[in-house]
N, C-alpha and C. Protein backbone atom coordinates (compact mmCIF):
# COMPACT_ATOMS: atom_id res chain seq x y z
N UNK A 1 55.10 -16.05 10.55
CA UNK A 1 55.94 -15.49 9.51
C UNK A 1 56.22 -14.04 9.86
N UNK A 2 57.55 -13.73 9.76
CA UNK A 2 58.16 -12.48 10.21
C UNK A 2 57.99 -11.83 8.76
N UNK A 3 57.79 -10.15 8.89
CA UNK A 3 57.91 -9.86 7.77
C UNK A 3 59.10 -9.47 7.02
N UNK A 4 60.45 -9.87 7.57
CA UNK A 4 61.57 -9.97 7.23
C UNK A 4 61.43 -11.19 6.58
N UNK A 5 61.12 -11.71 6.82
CA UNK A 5 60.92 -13.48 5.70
C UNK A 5 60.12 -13.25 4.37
N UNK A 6 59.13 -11.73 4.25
CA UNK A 6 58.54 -11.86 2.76
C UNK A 6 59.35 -11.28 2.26
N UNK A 7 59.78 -11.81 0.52
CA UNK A 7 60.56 -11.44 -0.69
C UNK A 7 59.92 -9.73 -0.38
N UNK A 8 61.13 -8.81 -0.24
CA UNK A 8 61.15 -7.28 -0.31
C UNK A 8 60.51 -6.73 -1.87
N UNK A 9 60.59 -7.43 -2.87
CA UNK A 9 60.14 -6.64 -4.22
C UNK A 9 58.64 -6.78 -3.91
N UNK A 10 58.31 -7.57 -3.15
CA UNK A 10 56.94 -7.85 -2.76
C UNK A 10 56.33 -6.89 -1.73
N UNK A 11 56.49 -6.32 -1.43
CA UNK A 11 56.58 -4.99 -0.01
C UNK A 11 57.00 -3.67 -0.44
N UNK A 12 55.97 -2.99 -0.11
CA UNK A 12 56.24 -1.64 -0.61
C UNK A 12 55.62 -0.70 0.76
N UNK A 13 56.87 0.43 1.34
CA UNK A 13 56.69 1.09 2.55
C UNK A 13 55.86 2.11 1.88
N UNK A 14 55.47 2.81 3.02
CA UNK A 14 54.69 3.87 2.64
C UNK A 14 54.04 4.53 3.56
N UNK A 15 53.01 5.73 3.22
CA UNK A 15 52.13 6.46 3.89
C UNK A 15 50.67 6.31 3.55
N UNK A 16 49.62 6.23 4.53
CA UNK A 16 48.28 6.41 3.60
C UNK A 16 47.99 7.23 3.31
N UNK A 17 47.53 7.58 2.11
CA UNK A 17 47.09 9.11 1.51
C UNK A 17 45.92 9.24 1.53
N UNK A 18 44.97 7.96 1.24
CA UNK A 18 43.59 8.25 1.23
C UNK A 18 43.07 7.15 1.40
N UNK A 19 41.96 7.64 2.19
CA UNK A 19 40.82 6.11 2.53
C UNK A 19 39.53 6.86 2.23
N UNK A 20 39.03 5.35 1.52
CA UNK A 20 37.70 5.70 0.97
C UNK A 20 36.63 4.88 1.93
N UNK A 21 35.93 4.75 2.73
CA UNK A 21 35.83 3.65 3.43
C UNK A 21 34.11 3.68 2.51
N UNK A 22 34.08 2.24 2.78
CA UNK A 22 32.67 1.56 2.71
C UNK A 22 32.06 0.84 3.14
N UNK A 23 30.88 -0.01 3.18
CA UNK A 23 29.89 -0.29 4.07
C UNK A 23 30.48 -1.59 4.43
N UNK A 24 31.67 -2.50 3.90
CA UNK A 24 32.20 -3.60 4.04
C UNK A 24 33.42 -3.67 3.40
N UNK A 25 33.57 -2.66 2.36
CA UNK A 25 35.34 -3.21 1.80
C UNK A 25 35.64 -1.58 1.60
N UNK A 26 36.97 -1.27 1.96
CA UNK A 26 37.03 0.18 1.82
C UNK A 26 38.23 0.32 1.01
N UNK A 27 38.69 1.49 0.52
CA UNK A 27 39.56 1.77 -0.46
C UNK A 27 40.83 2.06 0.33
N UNK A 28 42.04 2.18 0.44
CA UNK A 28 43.26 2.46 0.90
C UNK A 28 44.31 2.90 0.09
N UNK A 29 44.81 4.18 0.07
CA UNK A 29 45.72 4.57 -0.82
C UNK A 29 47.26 4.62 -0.64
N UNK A 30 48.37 3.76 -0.67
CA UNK A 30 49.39 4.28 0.24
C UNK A 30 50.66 4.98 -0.53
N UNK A 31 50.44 6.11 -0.53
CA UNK A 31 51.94 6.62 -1.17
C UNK A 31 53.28 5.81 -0.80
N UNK A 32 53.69 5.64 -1.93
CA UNK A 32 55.24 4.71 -1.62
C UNK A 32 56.47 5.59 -2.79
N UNK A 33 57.76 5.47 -2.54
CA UNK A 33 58.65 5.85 -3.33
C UNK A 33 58.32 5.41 -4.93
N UNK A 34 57.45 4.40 -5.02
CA UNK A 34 57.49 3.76 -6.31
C UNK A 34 56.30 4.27 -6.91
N UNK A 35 55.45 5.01 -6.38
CA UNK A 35 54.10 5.58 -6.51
C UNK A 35 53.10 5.28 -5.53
N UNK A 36 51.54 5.41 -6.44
CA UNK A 36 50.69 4.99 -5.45
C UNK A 36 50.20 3.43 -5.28
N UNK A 37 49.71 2.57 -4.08
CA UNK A 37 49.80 1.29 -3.91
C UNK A 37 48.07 1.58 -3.91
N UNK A 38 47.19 1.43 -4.21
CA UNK A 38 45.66 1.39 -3.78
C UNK A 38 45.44 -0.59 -3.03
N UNK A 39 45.22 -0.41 -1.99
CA UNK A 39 44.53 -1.97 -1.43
C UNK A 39 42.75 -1.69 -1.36
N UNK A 40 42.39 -2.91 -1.13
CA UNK A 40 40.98 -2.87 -1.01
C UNK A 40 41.54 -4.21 0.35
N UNK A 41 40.37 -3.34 1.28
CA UNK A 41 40.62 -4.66 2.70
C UNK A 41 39.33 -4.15 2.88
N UNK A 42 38.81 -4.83 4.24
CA UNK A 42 37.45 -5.01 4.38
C UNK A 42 37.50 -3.90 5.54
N UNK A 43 36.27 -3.04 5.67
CA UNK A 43 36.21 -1.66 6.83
C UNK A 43 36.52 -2.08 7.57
N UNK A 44 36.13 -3.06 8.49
CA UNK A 44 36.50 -3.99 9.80
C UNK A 44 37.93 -3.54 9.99
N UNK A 45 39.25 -4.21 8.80
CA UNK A 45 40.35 -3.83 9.09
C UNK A 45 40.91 -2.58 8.92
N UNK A 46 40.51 -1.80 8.50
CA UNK A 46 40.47 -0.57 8.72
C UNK A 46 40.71 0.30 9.91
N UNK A 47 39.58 -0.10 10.37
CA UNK A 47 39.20 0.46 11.81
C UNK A 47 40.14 -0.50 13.03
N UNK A 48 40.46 -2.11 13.28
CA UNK A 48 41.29 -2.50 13.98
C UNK A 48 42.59 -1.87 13.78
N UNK A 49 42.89 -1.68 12.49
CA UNK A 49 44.86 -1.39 12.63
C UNK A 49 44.62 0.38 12.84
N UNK A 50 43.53 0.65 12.92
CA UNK A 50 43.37 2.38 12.77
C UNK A 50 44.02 2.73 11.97
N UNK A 51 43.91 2.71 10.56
CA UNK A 51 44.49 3.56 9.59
C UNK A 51 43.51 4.77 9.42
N UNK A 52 44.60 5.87 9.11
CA UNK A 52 44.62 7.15 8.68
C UNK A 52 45.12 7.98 8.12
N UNK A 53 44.97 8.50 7.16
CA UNK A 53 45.30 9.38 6.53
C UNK A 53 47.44 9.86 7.22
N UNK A 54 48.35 9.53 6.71
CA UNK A 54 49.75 9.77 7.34
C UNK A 54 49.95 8.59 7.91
N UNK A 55 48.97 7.20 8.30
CA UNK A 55 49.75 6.12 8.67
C UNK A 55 50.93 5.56 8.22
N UNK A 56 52.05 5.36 8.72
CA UNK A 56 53.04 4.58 7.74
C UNK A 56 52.69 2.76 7.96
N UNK A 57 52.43 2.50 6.82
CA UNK A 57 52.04 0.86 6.22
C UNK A 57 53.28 0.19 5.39
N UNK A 58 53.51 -1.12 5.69
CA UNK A 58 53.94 -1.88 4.48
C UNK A 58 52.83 -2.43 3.76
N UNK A 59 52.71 -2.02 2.44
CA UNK A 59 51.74 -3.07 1.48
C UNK A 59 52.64 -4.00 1.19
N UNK A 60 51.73 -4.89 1.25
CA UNK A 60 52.28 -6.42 0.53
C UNK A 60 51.09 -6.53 -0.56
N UNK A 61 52.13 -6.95 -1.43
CA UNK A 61 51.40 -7.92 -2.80
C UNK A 61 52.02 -9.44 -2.96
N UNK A 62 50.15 -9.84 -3.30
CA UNK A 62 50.54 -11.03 -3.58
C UNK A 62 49.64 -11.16 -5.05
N UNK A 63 49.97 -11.58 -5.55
CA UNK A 63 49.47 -11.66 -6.97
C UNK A 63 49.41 -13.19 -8.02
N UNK A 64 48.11 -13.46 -8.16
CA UNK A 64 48.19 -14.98 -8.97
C UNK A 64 48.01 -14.48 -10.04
N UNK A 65 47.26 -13.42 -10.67
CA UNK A 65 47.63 -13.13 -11.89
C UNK A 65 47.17 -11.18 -12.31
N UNK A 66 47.70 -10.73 -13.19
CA UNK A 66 48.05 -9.75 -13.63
C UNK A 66 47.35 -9.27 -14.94
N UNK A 67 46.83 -8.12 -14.76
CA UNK A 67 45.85 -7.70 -15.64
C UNK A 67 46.29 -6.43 -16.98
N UNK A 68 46.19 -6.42 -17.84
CA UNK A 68 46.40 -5.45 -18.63
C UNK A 68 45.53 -4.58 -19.32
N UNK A 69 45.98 -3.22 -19.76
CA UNK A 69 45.18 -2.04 -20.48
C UNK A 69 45.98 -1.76 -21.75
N UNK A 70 45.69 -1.76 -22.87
CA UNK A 70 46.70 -0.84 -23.99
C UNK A 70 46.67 0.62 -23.67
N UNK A 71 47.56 0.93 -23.87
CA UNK A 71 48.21 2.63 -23.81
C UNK A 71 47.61 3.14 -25.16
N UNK A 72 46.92 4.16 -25.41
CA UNK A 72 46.30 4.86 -26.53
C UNK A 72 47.82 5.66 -26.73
């Protein structure tokens, strides 16, 4: 699968702003035009794609379901 074949509302470009890394799943922050994207991937991938801080990333979302907060 090319990533020209995933639905674009699903894909969001960007930069990484911040990595939190941890002992097995690390934090990933990627600034995008639409705001911030936070992923959680495992350190392992981290360290293979070498992300850093100014990487440019596509996040992809995939989502089975969707969580909510009330606004005070």
């Amino acid at each position: 699968m090319s990533i020209s074949s995933i639905n674009p509302r699903n894909q969001f470009r960007g930069s990484v702003s911040q990595i939190n890394i941890g002992p097995v799943i690390s934090e990933v922050e990627v600034q995008t035009t639409s705001g911030i994207v936070t992923s959680l991937v495992s350190t392992r991938a981290v360290q293979e794609l070498n992300l850093q801080v100014g990487t440019d990333v596509i996040a992809f979302v995939k989502a089975t379901d969707v969580a909510l907060a009330k606004l005070d």
